[in-house]
Protein backbone atom coordinates (compact mmCIF):
# COMPACT_ATOMS: atom_id res chain seq x y z
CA UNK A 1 9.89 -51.01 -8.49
CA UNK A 2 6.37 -51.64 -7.65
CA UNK A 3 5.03 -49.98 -4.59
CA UNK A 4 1.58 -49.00 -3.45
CA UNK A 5 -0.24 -47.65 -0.31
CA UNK A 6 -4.23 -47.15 -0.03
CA UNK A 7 -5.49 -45.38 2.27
CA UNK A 8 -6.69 -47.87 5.14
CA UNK A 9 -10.64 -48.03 6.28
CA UNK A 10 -9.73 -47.56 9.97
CA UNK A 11 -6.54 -46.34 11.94
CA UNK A 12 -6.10 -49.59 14.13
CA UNK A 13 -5.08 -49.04 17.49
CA UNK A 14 -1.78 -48.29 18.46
CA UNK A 15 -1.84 -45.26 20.47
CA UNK A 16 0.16 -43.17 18.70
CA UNK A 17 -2.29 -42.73 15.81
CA UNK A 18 -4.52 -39.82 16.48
CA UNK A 19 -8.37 -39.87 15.34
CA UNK A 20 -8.05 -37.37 12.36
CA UNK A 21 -4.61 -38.76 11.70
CA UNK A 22 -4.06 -38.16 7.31
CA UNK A 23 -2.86 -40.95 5.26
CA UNK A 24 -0.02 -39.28 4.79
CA UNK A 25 1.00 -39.33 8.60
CA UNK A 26 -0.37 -43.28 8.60
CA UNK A 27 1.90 -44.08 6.20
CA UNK A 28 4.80 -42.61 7.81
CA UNK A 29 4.13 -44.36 11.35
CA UNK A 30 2.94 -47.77 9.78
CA UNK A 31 6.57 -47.89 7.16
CA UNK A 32 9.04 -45.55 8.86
CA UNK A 33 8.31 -45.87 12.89
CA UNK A 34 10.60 -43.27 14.92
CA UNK A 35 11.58 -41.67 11.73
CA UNK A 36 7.94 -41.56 10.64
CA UNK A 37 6.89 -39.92 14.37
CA UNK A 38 9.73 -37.52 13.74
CA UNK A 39 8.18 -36.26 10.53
CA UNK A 40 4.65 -35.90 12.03
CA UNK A 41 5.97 -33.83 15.15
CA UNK A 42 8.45 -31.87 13.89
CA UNK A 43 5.55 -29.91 11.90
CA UNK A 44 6.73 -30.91 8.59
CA UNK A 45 2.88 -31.66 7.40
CA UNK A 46 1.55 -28.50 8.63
CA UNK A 47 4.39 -26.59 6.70
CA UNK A 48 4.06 -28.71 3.40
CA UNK A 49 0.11 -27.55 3.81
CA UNK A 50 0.55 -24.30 3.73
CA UNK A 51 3.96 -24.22 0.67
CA UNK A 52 0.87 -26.42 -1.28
CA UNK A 53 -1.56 -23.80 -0.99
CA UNK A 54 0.47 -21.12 -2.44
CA UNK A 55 1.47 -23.95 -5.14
CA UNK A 56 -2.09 -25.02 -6.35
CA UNK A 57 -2.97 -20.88 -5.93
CA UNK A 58 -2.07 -20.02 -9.20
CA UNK A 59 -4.75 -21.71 -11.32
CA UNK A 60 -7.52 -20.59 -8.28
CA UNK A 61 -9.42 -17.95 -10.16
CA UNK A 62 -11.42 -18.88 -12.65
CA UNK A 63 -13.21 -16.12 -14.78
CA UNK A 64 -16.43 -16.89 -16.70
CA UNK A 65 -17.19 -13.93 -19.74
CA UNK A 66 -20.70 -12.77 -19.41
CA UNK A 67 -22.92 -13.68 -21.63
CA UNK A 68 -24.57 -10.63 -23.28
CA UNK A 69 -22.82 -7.56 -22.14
CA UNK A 70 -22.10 -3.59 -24.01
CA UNK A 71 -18.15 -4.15 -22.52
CA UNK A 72 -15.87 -5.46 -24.52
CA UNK A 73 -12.33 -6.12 -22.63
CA UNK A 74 -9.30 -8.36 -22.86
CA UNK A 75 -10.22 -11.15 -21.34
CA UNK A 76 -6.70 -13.20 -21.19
CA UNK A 77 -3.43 -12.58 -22.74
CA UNK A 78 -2.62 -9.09 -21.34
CA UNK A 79 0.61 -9.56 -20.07
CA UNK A 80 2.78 -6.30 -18.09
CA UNK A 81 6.27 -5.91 -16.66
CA UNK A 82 5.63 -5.49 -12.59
CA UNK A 83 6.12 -1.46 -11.80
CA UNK A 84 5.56 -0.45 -15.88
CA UNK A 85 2.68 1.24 -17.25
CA UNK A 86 1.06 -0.81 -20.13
CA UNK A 87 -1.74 0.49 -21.82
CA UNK A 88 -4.94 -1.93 -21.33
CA UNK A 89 -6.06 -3.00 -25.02
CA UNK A 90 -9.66 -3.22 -26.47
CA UNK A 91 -11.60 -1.17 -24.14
CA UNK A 92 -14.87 0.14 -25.61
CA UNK A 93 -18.09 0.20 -24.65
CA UNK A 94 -20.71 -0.73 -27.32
CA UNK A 95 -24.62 -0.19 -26.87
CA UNK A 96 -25.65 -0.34 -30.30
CA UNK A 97 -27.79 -3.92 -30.55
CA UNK A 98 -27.32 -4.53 -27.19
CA UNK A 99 -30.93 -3.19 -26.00
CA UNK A 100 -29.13 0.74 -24.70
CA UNK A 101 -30.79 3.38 -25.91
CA UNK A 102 -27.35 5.24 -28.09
CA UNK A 103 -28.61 8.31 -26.64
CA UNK A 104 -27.97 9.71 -22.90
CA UNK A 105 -26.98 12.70 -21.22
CA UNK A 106 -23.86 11.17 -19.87
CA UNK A 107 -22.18 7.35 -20.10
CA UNK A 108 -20.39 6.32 -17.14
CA UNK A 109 -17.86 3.53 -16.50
CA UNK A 110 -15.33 2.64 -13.60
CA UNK A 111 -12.49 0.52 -13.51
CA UNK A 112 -10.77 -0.85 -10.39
CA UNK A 113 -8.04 -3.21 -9.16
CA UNK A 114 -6.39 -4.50 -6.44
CA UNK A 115 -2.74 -4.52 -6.66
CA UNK A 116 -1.72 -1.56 -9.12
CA UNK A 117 -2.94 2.11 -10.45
CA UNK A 118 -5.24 3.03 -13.12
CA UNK A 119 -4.81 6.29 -15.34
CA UNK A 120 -5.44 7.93 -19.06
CA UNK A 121 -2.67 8.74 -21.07
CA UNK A 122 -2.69 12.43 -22.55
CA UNK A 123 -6.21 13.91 -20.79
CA UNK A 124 -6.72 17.11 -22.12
CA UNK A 125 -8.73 20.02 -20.51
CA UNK A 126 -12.43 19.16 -20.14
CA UNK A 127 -11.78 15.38 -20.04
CA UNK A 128 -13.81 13.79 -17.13
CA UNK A 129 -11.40 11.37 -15.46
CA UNK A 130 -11.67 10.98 -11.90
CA UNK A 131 -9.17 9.02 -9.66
CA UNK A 132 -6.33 9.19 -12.33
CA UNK A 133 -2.96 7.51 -10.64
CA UNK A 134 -4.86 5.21 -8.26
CA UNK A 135 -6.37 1.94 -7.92
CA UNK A 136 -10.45 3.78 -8.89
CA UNK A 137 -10.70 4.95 -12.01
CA UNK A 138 -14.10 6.40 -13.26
CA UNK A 139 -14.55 7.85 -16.97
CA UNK A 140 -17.66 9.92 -18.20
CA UNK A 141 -18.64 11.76 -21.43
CA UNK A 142 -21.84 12.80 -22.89
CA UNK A 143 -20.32 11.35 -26.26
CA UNK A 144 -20.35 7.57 -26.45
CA UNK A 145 -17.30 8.45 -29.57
CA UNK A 146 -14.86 10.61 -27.08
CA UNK A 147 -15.72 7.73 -24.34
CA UNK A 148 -13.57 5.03 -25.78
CA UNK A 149 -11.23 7.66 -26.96
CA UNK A 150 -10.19 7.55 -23.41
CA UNK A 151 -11.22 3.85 -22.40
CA UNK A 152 -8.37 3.55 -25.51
CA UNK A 153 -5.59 5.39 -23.22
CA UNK A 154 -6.12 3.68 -19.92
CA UNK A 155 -3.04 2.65 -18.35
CA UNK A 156 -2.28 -0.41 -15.37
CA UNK A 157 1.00 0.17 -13.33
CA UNK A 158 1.19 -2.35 -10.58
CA UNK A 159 2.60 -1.11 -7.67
CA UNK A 160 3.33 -4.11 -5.99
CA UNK A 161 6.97 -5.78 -7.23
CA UNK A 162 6.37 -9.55 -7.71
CA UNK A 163 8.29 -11.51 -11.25
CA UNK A 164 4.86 -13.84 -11.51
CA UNK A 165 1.75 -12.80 -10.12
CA UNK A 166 -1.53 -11.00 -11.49
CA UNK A 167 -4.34 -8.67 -10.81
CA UNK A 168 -8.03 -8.77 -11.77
CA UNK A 169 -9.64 -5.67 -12.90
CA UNK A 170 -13.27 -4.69 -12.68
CA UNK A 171 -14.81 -2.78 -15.62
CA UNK A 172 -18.42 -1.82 -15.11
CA UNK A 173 -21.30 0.16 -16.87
CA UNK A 174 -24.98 0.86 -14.78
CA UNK A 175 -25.80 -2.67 -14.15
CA UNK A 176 -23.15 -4.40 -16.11
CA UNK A 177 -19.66 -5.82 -14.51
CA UNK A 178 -16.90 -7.28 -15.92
CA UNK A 179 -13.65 -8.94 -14.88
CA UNK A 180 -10.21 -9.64 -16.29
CA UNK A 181 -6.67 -10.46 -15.21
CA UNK A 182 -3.60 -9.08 -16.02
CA UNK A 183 -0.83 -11.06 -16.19
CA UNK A 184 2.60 -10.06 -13.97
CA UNK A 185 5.16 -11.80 -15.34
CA UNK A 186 9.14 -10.50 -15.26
CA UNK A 187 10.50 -10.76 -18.88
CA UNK A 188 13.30 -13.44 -18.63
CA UNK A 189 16.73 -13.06 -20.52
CA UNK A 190 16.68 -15.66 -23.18
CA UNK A 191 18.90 -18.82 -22.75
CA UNK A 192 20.29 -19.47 -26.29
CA UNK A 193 23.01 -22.30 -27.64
CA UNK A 194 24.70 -22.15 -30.31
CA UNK A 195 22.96 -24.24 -33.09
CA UNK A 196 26.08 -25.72 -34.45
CA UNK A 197 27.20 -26.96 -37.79
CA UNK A 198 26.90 -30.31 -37.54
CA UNK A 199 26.31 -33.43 -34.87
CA UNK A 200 28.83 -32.69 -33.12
CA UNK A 201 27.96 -28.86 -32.14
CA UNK A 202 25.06 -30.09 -31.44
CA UNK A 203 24.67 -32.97 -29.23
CA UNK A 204 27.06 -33.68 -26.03
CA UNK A 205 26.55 -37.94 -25.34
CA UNK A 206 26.48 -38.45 -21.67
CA UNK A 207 26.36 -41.58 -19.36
CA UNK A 208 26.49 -42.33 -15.39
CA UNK A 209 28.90 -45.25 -14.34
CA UNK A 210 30.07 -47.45 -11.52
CA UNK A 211 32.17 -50.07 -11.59
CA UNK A 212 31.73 -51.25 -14.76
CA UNK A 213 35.04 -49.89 -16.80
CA UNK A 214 34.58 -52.97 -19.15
CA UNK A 215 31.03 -52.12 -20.15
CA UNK A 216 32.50 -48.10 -20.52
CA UNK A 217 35.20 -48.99 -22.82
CA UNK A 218 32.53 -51.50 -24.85
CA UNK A 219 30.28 -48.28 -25.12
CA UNK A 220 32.43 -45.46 -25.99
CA UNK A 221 34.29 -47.68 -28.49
CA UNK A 222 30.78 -48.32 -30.63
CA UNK A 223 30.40 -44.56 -30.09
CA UNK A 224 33.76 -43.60 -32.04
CA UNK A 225 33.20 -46.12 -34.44
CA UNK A 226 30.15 -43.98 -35.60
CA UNK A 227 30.77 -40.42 -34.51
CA UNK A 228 34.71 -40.35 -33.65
CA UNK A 229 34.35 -36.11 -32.63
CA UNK A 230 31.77 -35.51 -30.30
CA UNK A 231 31.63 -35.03 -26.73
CA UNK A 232 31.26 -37.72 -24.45
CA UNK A 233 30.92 -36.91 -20.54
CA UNK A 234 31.34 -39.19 -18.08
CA UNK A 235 30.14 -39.31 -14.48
CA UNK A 236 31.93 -42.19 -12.17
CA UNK A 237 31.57 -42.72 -8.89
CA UNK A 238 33.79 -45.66 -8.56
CA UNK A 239 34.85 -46.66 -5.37
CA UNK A 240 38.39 -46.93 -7.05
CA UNK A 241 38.38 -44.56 -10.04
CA UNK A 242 40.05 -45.75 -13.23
CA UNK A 243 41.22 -43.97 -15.92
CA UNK A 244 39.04 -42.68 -18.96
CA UNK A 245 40.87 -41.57 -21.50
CA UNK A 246 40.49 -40.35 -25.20
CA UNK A 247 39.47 -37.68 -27.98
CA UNK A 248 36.55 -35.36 -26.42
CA UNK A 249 35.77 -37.19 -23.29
CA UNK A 250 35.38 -35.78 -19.93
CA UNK A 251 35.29 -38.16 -16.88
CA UNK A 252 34.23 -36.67 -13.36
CA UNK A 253 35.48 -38.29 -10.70
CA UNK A 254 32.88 -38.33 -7.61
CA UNK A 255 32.67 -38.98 -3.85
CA UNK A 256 32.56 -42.57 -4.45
CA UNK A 257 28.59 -44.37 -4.51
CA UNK A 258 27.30 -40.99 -4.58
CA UNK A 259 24.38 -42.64 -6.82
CA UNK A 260 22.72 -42.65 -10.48
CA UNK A 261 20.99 -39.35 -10.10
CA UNK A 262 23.79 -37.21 -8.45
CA UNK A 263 25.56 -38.11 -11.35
CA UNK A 264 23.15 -37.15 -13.68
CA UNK A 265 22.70 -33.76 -12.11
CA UNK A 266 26.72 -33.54 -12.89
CA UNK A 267 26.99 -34.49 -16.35
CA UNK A 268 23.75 -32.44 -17.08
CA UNK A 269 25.34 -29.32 -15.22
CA UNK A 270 28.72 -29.80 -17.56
CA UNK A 271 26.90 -28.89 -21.16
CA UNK A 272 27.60 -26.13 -23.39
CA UNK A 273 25.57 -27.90 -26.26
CA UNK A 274 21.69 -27.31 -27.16
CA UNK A 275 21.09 -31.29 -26.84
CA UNK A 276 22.39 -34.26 -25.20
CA UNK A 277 21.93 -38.15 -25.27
CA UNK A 278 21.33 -39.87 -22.31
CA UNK A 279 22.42 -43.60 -22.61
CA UNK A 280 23.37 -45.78 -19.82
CA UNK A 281 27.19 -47.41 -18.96
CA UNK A 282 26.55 -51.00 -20.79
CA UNK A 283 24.85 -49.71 -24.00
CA UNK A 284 26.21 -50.09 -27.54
CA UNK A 285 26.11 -48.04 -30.75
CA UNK A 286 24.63 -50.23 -33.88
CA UNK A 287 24.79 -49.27 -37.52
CA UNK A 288 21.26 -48.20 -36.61
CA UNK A 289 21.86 -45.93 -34.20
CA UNK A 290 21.55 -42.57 -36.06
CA UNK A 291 21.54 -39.02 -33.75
CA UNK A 292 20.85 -37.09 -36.55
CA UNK A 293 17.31 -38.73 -36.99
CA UNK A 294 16.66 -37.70 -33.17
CA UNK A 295 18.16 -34.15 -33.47
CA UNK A 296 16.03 -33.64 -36.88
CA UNK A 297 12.79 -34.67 -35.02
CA UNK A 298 13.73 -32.02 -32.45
CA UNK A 299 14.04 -29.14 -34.56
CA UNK A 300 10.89 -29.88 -36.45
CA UNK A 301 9.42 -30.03 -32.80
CA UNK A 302 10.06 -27.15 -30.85
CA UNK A 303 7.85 -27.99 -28.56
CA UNK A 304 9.19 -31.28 -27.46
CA UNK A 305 11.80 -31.51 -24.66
CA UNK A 306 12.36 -35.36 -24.71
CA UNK A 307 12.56 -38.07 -26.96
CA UNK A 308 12.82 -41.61 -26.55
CA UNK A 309 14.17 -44.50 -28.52
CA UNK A 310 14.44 -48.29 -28.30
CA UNK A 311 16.93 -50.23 -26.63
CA UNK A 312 17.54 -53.75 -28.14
CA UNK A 313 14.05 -53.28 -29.85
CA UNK A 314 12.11 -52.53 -26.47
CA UNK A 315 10.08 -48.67 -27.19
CA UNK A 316 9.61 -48.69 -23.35
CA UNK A 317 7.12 -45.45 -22.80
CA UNK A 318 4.35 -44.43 -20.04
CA UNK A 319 1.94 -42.31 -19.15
CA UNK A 320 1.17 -41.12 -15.27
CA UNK A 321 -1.87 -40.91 -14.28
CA UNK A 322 -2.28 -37.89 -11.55
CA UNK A 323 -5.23 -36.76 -9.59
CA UNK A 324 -3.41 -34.08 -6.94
CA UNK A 325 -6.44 -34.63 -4.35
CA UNK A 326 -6.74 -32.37 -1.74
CA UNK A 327 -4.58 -30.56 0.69
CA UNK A 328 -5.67 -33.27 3.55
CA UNK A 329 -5.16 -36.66 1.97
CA UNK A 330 -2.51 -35.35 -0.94
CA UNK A 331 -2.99 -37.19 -4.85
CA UNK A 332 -2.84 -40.82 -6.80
CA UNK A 333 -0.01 -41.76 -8.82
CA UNK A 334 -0.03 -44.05 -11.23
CA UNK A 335 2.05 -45.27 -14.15
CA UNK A 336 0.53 -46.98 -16.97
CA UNK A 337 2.23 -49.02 -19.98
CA UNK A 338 0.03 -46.50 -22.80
CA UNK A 339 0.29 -43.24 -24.63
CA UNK A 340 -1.60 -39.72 -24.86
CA UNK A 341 -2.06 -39.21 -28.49
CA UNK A 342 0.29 -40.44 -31.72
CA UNK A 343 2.76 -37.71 -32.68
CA UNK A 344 1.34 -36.11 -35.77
CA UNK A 345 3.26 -36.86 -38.75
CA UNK A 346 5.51 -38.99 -37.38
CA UNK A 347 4.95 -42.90 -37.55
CA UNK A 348 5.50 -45.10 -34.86
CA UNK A 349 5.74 -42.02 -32.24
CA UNK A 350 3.67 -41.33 -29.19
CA UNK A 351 3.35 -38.41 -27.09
CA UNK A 352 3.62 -39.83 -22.95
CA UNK A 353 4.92 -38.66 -19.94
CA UNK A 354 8.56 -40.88 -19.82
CA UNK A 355 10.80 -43.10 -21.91
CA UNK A 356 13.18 -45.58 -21.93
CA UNK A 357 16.58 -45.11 -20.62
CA UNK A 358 17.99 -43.69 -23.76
CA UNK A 359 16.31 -40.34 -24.88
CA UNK A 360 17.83 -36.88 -26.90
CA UNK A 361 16.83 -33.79 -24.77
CA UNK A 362 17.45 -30.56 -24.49
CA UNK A 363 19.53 -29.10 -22.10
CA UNK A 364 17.52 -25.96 -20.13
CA UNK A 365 14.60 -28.03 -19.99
CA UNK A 366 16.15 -30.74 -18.30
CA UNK A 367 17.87 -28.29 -16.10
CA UNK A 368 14.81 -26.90 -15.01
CA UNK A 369 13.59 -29.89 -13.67
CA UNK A 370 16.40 -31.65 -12.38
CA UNK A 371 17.07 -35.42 -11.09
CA UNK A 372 16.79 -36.03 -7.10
CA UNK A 373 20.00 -36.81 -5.95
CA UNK A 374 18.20 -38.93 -2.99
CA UNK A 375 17.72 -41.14 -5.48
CA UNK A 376 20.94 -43.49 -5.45
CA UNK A 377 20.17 -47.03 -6.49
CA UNK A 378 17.05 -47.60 -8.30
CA UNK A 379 15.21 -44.16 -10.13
CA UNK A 380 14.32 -43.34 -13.84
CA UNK A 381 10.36 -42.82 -13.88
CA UNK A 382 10.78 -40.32 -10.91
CA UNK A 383 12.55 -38.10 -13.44
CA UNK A 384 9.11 -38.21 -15.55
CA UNK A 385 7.33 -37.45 -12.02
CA UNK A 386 8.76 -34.58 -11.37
CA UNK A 387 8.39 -33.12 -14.69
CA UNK A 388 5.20 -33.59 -15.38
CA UNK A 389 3.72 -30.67 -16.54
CA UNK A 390 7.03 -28.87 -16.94
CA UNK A 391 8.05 -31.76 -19.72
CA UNK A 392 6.56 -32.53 -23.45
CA UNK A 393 8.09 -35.77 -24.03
CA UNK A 394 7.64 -38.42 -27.12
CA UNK A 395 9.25 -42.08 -28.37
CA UNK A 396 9.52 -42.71 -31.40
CA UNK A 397 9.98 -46.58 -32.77
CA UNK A 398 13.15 -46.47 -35.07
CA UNK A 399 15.72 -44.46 -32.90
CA UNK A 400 17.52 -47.76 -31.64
CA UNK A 401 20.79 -48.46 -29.12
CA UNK A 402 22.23 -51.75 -28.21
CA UNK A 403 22.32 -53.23 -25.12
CA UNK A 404 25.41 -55.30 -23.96
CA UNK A 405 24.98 -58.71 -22.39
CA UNK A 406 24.43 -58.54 -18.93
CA UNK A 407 27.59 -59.68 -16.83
CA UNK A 408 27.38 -60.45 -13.34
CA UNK A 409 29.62 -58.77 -10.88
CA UNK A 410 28.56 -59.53 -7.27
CA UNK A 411 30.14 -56.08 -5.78
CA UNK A 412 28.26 -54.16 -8.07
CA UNK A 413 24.92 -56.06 -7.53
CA UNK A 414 25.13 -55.40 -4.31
CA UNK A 415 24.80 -52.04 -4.65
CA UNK A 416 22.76 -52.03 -7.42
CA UNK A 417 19.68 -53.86 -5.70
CA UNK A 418 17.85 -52.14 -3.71
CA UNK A 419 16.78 -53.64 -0.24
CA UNK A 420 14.05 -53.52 1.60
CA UNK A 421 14.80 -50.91 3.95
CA UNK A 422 15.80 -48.34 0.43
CA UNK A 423 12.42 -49.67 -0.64
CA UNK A 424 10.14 -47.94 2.65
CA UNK A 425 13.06 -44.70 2.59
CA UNK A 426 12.28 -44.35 -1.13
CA UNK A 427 8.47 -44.78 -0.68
CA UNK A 428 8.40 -42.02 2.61
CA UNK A 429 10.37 -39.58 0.14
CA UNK A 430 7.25 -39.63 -2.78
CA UNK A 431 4.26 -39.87 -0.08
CA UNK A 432 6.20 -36.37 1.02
CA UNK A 433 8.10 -34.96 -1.36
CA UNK A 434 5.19 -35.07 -4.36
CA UNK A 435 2.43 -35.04 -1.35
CA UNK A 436 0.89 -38.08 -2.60
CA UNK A 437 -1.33 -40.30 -0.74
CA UNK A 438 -1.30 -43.34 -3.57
CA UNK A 439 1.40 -44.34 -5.98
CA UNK A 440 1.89 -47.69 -8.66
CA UNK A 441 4.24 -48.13 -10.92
């Protein structure tokens, strides 16, 4: 699908359109009409506004190290549990070299922060702590040596219960100020799967289908000619269910023309196994088509949660171009036939942002992103969309699947192309859903 919308020079003049109208509200009267007013006055905009703000929030405070200064702090990676007392590493003041005289009748620091307490572990009579157990903390000592004794025993506790947040803190000396974050995170309970044996343990194969049995039976029949044991799933949505049958296959029957990515979200939601392969209804196995090679890639690759192949000799791969904009006008999208960098040590594979239609991944990070189940007829880059930035995906030349010839079958055309009227609904649905204000692909 190719669809665009700039941002028009003027408004034009129907009434409804206000002055300071966004694009975003433009696009909704000019494509959607009553719907689009509906949108505009129910206060969805204003809502969306203020859910981005807390969004784009995260990344808002940027903190620039000094560039000559006699504290030395952590200044990222210090990470606590919310509500646990963590002990704050590598606090020390140096003034040796750094133009302090070494000697003075008393050295003086303070820490502060905003959303927790501050205190030294084991203070023994005569230590000069003031403030211990609250969000102040000042240290002193006429002895620079028993001074980051205790700057070594400072504890943060935040007070404040929150899974993924942070804090700054503000470390000073005289004339000298410092700040660093601390990190709130909850730990999460690790997610594992069982690494398996072989191919089988390992990889579940799973397709979508409607109406085409024929094309089914075509495709799981090149499957068990090359890997007779493992797990196929099936999602149909049929508006007359057939019968799938055979060794390690399961075939969920749907509310009928429930649509491709509702049926993705229920074959993904079935796994027990670390990996699956997405390929679509009318695609056939070849004596080329090797798993293994996909799976091996993967495990050398920790860091990659999707990779593509080649169907019929077409490595179809993109990259998406995203500015986010600002919260008035929302961001561009656009998708682009090239690739970020080659995939070091690996031949014929790119690192993008999406892949063709036939692609190993694995299973929780899939799950964490999810497919739209608004999206019924036409949708496969808006997968990529939404994960970008939660995805590392790569295609690799090689990793080949067959593609049946096509057959036409004028009830299922007719639901799968997409008219006009899906066209505008789909559009409306990006423009608000991934507050955009341009999209291409």
């Amino acid at each position: 699908m190719n669809g665009r919308f700039v941002k028009p020079e003027k408004a034009g003049s129907s009434p409804i359109v206000k002055p300071m109208m966004s694009t975003q509200q433009l696009f909704f009267l000019i494509c959607l009409g009553s719907l689009g007013i509906y949108f505009i006055q129910s206060g969805m905009f204003e809502s969306k506004k203020s859910t981005l703000a807390h969004w784009r929030k995260t990344n808002a405070d940027i903190i620039i190290a000094p560039a000559n200064s006699p504290l030395q702090y952590p200044i990222t990676g210090f990470r606590v549990a919310p509500l646990k007392k963590s002990l704050i590493p590598g606090l020390v003041l140096q003034t040796q070299g750094r133009g302090l005289t070494n000697k003075r009748e008393v050295y003086k620091v303070s820490l502060s922060v905003k959303s927790g307490v501050l205190s030294v572990e084991d203070l023994l009579d005569g230590d000069q702590v003031e403030g211990q157990g609250q969000s102040e903390l000042t240290i002193s000592s006429s002895n620079l040596t028993q001074l980051n004794d205790l700057l070594s025993r400072v504890t943060y506790t935040s007070t404040i219960y929150h899974i993924r947040t942070s804090d700054l803190v503000s470390f000073t000396f005289g004339d000298h100020k410092a700040i660093f974050p601390v990190m709130i995170r909850r730990p999460s309970v690790p997610v594992l799967y069982d690494p398996g044996k072989d191919i089988n343990s390992q990889v579940t194969i799973i397709t979508k289908t409607f109406l085409r049995y024929k094309e089914l039976g075509v495709l799981i029949q090149s499957i068990r000619k090359f890997y007779p044991k493992i797990k196929i799933i099936v999602a149909d949505d049929s508006l007359k269910p057939e019968n799938v049958s055979g060794n390690n296959i399961e075939h969920y029957i749907m509310p009928p023309a429930q649509g491709w990515f509702a049926g993705r979200n229920l074959a993904v939601s079935q796994l027990t196994t670390k990996y699956f392969l997405w390929v679509d209804d009318d695609f056939e196995f070849l004596n080329e088509t090797r798993i293994e090679r996909f799976v091996e890639i993967m495990e050398a690759l920790p860091e990659l949660d999707v990779l593509g192949g080649e169907v019929s000799g077409d490595q179809f791969y993109f990259v998406l171009e995203y500015d986010e904009g600002d919260e008035n006008d929302g961001g561009c999208l656009r998708r682009i036939r090239e690739f970020h960098q080659p995939l070091p040590g690996y031949d014929g594979c790119f690192l993008v942002d999406g892949v063709v239609n036939y692609f190993l991944a694995r299973t929780d990070a899939v799950r964490r992103v999810g497919f739209d189940p608004f999206l019924k007829r036409v949708a496969h880059t808006e997968f990529f969309i939404d994960g970008v930035g939660k995805l590392m995906v790569a295609s690799c030349k090689g990793l080949s699947v067959g593609h049946q010839t096509h057959r036409a079958e004028d009830e299922y055309d007719s639901y799968r192309n997409q008219r006009k009227s899906d066209e505008r609904r789909k559009l409306a649905h990006h423009f608000f859903k991934n507050y955009l204000n341009y999209i291409e692909y």
